[in-house]
N, C-alpha and C. Protein backbone atom coordinates (compact mmCIF):
# COMPACT_ATOMS: atom_id res chain seq x y z
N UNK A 1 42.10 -155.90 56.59
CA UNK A 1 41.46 -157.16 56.91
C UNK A 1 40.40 -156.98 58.00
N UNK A 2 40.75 -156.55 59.16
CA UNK A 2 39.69 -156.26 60.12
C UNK A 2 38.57 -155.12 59.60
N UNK A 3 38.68 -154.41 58.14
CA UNK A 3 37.09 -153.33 58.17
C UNK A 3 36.79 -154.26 57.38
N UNK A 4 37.32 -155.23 56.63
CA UNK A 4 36.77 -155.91 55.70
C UNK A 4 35.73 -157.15 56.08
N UNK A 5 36.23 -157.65 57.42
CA UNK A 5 35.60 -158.70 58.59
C UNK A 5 34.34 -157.92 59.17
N UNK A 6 34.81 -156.50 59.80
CA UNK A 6 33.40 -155.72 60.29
C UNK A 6 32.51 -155.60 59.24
N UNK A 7 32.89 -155.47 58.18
CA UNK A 7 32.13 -154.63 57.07
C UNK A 7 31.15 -155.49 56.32
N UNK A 8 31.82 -157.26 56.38
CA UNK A 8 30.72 -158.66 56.11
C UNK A 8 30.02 -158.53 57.11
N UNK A 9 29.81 -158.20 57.71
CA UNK A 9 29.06 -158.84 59.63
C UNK A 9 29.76 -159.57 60.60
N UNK A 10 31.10 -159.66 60.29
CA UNK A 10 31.73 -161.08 61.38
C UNK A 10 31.61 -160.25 62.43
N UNK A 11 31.55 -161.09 63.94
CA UNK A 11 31.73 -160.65 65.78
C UNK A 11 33.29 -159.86 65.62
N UNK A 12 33.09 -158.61 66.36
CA UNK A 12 33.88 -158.14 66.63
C UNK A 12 35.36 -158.88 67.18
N UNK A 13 35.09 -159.65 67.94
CA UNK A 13 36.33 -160.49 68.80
C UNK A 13 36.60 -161.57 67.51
N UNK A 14 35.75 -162.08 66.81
CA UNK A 14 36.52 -162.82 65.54
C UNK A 14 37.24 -162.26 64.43
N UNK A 15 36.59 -161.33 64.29
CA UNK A 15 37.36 -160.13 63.07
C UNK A 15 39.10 -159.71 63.64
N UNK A 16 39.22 -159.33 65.06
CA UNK A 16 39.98 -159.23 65.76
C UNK A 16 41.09 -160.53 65.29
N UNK A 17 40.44 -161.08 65.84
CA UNK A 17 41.36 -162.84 65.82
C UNK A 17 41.90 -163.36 64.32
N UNK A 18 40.89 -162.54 63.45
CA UNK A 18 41.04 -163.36 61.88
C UNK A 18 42.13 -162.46 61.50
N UNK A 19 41.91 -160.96 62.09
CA UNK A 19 43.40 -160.33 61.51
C UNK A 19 44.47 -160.55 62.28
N UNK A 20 44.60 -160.83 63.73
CA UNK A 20 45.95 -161.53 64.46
C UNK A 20 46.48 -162.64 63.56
N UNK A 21 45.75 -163.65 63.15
CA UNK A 21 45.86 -164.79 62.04
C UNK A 21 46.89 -164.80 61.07
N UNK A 22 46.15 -163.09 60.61
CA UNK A 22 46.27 -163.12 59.22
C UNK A 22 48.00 -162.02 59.24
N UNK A 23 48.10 -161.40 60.43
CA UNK A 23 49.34 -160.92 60.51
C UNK A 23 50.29 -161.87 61.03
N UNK A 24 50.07 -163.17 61.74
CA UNK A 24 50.68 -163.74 62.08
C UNK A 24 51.60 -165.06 60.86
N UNK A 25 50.38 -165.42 60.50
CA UNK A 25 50.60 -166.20 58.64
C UNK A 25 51.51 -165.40 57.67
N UNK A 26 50.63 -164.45 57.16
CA UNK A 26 51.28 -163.79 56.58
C UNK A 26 52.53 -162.66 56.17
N UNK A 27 52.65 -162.26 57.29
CA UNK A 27 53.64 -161.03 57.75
C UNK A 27 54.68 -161.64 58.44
N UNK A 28 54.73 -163.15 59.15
CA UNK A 28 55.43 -163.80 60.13
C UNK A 28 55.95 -162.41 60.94
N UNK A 29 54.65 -162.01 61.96
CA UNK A 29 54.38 -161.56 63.01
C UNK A 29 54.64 -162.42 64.37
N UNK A 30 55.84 -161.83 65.17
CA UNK A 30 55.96 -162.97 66.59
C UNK A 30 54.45 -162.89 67.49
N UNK A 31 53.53 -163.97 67.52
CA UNK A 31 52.44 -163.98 67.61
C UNK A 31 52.75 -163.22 69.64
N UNK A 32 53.66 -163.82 70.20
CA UNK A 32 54.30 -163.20 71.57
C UNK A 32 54.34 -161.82 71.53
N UNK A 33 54.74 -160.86 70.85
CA UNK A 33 55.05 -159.76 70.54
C UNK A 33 53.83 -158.76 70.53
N UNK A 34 53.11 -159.70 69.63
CA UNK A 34 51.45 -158.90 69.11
C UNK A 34 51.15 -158.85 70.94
N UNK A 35 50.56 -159.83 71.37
CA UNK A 35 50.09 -160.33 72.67
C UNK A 35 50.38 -159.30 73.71
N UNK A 36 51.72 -158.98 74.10
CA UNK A 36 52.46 -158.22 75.00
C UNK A 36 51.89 -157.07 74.69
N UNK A 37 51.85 -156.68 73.29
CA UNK A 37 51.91 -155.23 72.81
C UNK A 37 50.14 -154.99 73.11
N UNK A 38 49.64 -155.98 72.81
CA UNK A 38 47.93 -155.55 73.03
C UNK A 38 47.59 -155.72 74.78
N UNK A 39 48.42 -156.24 75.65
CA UNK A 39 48.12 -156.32 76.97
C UNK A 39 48.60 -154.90 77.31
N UNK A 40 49.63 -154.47 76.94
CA UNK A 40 50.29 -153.33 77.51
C UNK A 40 49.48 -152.30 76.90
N UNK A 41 48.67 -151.80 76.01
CA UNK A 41 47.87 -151.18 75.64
C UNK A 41 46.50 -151.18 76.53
N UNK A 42 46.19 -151.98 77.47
CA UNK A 42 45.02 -152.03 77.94
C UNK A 42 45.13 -152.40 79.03
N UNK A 43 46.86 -152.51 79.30
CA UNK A 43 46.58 -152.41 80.95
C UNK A 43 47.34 -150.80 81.42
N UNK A 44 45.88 -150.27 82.18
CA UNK A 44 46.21 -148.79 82.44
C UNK A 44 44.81 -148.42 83.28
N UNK A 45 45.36 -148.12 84.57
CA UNK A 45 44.69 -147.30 85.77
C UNK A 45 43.74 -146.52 84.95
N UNK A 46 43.62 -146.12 84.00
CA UNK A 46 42.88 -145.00 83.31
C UNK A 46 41.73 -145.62 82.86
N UNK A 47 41.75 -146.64 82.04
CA UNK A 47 40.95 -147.56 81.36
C UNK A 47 39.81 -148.24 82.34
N UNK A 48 40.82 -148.37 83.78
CA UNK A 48 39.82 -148.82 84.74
C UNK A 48 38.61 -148.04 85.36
N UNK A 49 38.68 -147.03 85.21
CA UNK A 49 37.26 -146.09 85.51
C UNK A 49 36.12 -146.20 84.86
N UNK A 50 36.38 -146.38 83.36
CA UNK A 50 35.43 -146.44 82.71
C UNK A 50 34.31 -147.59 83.30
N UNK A 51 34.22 -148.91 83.79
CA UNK A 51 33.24 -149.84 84.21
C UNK A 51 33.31 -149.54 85.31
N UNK A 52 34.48 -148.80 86.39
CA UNK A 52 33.73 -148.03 87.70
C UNK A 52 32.50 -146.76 87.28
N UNK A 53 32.69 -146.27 86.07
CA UNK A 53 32.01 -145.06 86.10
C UNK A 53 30.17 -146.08 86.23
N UNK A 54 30.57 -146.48 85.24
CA UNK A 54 28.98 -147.75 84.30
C UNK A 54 28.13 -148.06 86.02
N UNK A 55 29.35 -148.65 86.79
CA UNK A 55 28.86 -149.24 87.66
C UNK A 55 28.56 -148.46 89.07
N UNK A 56 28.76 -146.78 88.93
CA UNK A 56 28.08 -146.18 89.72
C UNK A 56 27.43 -145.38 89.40
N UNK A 57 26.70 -145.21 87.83
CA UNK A 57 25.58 -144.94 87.56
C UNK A 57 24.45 -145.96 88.08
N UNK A 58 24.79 -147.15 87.80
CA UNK A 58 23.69 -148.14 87.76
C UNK A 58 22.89 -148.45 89.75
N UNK A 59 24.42 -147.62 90.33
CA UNK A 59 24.47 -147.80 92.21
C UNK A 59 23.66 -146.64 92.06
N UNK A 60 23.89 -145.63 91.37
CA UNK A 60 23.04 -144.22 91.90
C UNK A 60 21.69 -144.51 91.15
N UNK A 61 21.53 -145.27 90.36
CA UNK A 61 19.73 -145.59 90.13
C UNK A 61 19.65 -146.41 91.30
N UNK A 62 20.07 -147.59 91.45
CA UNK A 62 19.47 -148.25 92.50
C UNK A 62 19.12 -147.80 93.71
N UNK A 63 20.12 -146.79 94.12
CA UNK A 63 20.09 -146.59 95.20
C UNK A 63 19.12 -145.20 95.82
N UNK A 64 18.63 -144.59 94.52
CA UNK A 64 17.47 -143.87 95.18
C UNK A 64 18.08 -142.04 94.22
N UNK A 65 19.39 -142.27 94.29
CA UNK A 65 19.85 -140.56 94.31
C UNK A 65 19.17 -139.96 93.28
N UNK A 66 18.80 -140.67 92.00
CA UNK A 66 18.18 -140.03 90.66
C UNK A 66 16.54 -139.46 91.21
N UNK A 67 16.07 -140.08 92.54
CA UNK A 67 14.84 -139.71 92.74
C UNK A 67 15.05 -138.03 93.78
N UNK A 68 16.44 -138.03 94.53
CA UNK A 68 16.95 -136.84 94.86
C UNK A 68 17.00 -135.74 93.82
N UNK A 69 17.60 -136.16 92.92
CA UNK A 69 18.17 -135.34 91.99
C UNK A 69 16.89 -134.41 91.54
N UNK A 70 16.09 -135.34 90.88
CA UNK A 70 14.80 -135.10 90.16
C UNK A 70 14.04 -133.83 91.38
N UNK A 71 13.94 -134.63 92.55
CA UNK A 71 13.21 -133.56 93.64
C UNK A 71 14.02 -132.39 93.98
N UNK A 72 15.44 -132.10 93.95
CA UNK A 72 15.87 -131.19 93.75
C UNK A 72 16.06 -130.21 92.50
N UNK A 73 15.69 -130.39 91.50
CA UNK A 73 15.38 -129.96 90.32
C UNK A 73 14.61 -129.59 89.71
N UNK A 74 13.58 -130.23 90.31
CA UNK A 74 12.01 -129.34 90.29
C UNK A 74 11.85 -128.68 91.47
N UNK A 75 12.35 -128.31 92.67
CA UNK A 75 12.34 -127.10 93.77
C UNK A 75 13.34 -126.27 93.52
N UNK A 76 14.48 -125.96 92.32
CA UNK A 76 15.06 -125.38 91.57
C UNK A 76 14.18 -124.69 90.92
N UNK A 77 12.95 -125.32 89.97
CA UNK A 77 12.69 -124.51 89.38
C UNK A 77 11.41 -124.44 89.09
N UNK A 78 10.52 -124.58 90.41
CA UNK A 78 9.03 -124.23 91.20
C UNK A 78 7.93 -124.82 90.20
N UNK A 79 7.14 -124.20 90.19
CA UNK A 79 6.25 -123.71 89.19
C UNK A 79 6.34 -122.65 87.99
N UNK A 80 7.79 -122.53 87.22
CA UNK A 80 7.58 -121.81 86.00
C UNK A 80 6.90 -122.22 84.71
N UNK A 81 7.03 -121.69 83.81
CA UNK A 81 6.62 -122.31 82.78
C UNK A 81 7.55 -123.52 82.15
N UNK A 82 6.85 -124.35 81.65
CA UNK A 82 8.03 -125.06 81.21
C UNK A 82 8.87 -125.78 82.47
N UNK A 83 8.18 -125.80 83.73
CA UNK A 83 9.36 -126.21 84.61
C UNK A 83 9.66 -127.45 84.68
N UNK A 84 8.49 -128.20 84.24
CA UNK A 84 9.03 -129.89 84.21
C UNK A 84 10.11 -130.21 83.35
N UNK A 85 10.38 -129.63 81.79
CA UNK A 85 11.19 -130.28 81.28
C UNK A 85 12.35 -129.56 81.47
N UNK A 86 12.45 -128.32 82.45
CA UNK A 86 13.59 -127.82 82.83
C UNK A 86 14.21 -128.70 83.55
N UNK A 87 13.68 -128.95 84.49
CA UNK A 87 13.87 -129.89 85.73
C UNK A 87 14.27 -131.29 85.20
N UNK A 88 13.66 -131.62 83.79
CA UNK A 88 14.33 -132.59 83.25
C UNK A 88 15.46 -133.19 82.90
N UNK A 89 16.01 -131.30 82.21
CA UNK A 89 17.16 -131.33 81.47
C UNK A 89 18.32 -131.00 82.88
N UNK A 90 18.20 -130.08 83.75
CA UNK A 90 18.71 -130.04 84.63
C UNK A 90 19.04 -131.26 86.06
N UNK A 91 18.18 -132.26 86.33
CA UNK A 91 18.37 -133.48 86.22
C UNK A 91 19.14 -134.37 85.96
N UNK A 92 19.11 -134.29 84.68
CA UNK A 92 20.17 -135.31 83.52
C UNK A 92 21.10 -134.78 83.22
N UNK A 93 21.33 -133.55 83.65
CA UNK A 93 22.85 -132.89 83.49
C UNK A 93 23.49 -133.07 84.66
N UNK A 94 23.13 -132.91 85.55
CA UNK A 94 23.57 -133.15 87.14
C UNK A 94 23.81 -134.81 87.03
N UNK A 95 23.15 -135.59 86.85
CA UNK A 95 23.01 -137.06 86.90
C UNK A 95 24.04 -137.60 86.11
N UNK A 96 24.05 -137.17 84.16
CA UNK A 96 24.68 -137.61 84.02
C UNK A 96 26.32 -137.09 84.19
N UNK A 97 26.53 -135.64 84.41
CA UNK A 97 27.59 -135.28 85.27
C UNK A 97 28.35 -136.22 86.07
N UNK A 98 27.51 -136.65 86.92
CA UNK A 98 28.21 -137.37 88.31
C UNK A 98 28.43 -138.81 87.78
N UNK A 99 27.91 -139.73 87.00
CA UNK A 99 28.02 -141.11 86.46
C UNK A 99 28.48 -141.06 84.95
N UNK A 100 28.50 -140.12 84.71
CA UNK A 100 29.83 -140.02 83.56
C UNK A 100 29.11 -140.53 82.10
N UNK A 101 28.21 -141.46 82.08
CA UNK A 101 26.87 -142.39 81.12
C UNK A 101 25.81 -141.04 80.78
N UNK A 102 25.96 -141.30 79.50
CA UNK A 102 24.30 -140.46 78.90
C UNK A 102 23.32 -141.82 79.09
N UNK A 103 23.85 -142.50 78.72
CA UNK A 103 22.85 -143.45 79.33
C UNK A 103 22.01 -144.46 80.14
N UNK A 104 23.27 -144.10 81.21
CA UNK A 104 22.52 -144.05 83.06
C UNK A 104 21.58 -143.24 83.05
N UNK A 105 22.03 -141.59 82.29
CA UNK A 105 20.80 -140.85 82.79
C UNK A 105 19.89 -140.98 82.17
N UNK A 106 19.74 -141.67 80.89
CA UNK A 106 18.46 -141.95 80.51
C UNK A 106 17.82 -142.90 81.10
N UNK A 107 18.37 -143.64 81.57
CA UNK A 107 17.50 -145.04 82.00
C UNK A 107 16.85 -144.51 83.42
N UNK A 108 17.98 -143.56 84.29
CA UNK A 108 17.32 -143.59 85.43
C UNK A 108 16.20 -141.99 85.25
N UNK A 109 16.64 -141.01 84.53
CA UNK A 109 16.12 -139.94 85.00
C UNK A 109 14.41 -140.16 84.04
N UNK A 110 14.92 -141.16 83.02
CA UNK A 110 13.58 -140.94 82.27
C UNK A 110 12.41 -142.15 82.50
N UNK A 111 13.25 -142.72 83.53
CA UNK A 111 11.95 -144.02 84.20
C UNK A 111 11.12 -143.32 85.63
N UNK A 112 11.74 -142.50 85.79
CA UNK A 112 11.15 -141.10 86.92
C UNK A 112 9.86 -140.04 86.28
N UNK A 113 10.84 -139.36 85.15
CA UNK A 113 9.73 -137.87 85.02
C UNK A 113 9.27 -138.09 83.26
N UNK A 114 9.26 -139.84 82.61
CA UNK A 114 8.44 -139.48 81.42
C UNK A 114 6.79 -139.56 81.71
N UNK A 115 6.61 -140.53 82.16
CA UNK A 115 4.79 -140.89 82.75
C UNK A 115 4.64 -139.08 83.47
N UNK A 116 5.04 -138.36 84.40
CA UNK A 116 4.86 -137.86 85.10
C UNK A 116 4.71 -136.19 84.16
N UNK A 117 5.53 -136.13 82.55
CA UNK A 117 5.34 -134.87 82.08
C UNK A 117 3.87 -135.75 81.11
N UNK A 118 3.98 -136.71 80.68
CA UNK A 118 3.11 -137.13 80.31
C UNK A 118 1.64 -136.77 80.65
N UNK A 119 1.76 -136.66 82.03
CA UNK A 119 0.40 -136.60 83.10
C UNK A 119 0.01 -134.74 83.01
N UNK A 120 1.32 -134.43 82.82
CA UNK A 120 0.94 -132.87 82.81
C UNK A 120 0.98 -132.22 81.52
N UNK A 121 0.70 -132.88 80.18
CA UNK A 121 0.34 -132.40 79.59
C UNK A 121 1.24 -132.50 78.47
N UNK A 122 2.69 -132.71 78.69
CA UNK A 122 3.89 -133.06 77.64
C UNK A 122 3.45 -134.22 76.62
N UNK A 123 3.21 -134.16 75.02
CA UNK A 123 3.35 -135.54 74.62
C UNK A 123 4.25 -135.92 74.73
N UNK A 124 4.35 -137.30 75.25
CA UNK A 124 5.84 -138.30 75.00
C UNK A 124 6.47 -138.40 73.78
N UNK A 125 5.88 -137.95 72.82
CA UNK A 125 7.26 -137.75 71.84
C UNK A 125 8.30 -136.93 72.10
N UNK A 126 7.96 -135.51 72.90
CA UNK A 126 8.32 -134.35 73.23
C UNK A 126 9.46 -135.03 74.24
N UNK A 127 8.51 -135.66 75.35
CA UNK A 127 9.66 -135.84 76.60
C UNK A 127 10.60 -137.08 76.23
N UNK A 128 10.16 -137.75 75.23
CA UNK A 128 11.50 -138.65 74.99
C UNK A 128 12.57 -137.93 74.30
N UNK A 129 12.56 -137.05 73.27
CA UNK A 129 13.05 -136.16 72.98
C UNK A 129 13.87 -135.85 73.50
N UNK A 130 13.22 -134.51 74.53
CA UNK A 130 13.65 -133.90 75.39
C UNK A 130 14.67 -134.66 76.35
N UNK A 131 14.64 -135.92 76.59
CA UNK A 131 15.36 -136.97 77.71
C UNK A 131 16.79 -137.19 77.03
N UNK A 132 16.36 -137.51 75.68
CA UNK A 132 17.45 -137.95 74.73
C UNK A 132 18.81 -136.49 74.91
N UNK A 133 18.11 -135.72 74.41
CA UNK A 133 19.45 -134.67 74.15
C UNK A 133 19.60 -134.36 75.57
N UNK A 134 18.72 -133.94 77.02
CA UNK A 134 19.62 -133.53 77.61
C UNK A 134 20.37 -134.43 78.41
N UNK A 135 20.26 -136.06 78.18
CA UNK A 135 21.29 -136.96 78.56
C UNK A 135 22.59 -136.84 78.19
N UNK A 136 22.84 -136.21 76.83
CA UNK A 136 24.05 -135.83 76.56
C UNK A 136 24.36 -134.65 77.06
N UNK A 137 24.14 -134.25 77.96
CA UNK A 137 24.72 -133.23 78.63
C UNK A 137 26.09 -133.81 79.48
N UNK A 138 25.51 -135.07 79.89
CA UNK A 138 26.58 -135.48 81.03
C UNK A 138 27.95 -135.72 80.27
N UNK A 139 27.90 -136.02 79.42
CA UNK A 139 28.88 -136.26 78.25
C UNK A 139 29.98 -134.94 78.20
N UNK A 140 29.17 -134.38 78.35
CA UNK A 140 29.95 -132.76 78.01
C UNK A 140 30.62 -132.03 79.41
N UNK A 141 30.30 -132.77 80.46
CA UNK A 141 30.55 -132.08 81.65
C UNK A 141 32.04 -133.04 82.47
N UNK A 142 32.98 -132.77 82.70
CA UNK A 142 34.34 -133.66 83.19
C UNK A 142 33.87 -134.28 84.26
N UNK A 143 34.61 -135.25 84.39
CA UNK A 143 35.08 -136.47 83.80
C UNK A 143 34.12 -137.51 83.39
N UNK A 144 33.84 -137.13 82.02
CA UNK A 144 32.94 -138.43 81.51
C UNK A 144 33.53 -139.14 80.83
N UNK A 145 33.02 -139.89 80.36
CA UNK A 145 33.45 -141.45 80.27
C UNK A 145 34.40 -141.33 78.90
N UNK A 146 33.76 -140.47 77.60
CA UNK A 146 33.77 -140.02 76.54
C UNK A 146 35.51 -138.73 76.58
N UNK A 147 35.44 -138.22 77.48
CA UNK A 147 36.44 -137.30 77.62
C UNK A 147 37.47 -138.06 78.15
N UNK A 148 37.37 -139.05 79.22
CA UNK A 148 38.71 -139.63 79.91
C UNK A 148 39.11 -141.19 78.23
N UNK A 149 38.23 -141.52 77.78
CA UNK A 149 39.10 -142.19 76.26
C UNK A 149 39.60 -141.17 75.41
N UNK A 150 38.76 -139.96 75.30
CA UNK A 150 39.71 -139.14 74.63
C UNK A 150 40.87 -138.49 75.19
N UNK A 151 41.28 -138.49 76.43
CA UNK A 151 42.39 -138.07 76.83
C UNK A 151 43.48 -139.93 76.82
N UNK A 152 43.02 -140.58 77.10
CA UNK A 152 44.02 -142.09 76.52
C UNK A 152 44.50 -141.98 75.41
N UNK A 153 43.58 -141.94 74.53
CA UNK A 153 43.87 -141.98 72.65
C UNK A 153 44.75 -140.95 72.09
N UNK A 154 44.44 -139.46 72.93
CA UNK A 154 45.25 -138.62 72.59
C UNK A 154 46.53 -138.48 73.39
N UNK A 155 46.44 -139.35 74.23
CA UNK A 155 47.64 -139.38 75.31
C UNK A 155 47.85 -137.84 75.84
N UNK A 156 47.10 -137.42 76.48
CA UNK A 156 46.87 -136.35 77.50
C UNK A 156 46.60 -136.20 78.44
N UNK A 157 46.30 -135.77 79.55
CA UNK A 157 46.40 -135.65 80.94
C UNK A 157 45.00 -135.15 81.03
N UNK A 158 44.43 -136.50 81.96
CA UNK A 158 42.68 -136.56 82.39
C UNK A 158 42.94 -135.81 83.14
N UNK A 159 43.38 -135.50 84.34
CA UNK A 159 42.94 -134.31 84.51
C UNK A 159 43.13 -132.88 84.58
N UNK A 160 44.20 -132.43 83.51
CA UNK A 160 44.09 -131.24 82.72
C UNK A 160 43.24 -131.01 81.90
């Protein structure tokens, strides 16, 4: 019932509700039971990081560090060839590392150095590109956002 609700177009939270409904009608499901069982599923210390993580990516754009990052990342790696979009990818790995979001680091690292490879010669197809994949770096590096649901779901130990 619920892929069949996603799968017309219904809102996620109604599709939800139309199959509580429909287990509750039909199955004479203790509608109390469902309730408990879906609170206790989502209440967990673990779950709570995830909108701390969101919400200190969005503190470390505001607050200046992505413009650190960036200046430390290009004095990493001087004047080589290629050093801007090194400095790019290295950047957004560090960035999104620490805020756990591929797409904190896109928003913050690529509102910094796309105009700026632009200026030196990168087409912007290249550096959006380039922004895109190495935002998923942060993804890949512990504890991101992506690894601590997969340690919930699999019921494993975040930090093993």
């Amino acid at each position: 019932m619920l892929l069949f609700l996603l799968g017309v177009g219904v809102p996620v939270a109604w599709s939800f509700a139309g199959t509580l409904l429909m287990l509750t009608l039909v199955y004479d499901v203790n509608l109390n039971t469902l309730m408990l069982q879906g609170f206790r599923s989502l209440n967990s210390l673990v779950l709570l990081a995830l909108p701390l993580f969101i919400m200190a990516g969005y503190l470390m754009q505001a607050g200046g560090i992505a413009h650190r990052l960036v200046g430390f990342a290009e004095m990493l790696v001087k004047n080589r060839r290629g050093g801007m979009g090194a400095s790019m990818v290295l950047a957004s790995g560090v960035f999104g590392a620490i805020s756990g979001t591929a797409s904190a680091a896109v928003a913050s690292i690529g509102t910094i150095l796309v105009d700026p490879m632009e200026q030196r010669g990168y087409p912007r197809q290249y550096s959006a590109a380039l922004l895109g994949i190495s935002s998923l770096l942060g993804i890949l590096i512990p504890p991101s956002i992506t690894m601590i649901l997969f340690a919930v779901v699999t019921q494993q130990s975040v930090v093993a």
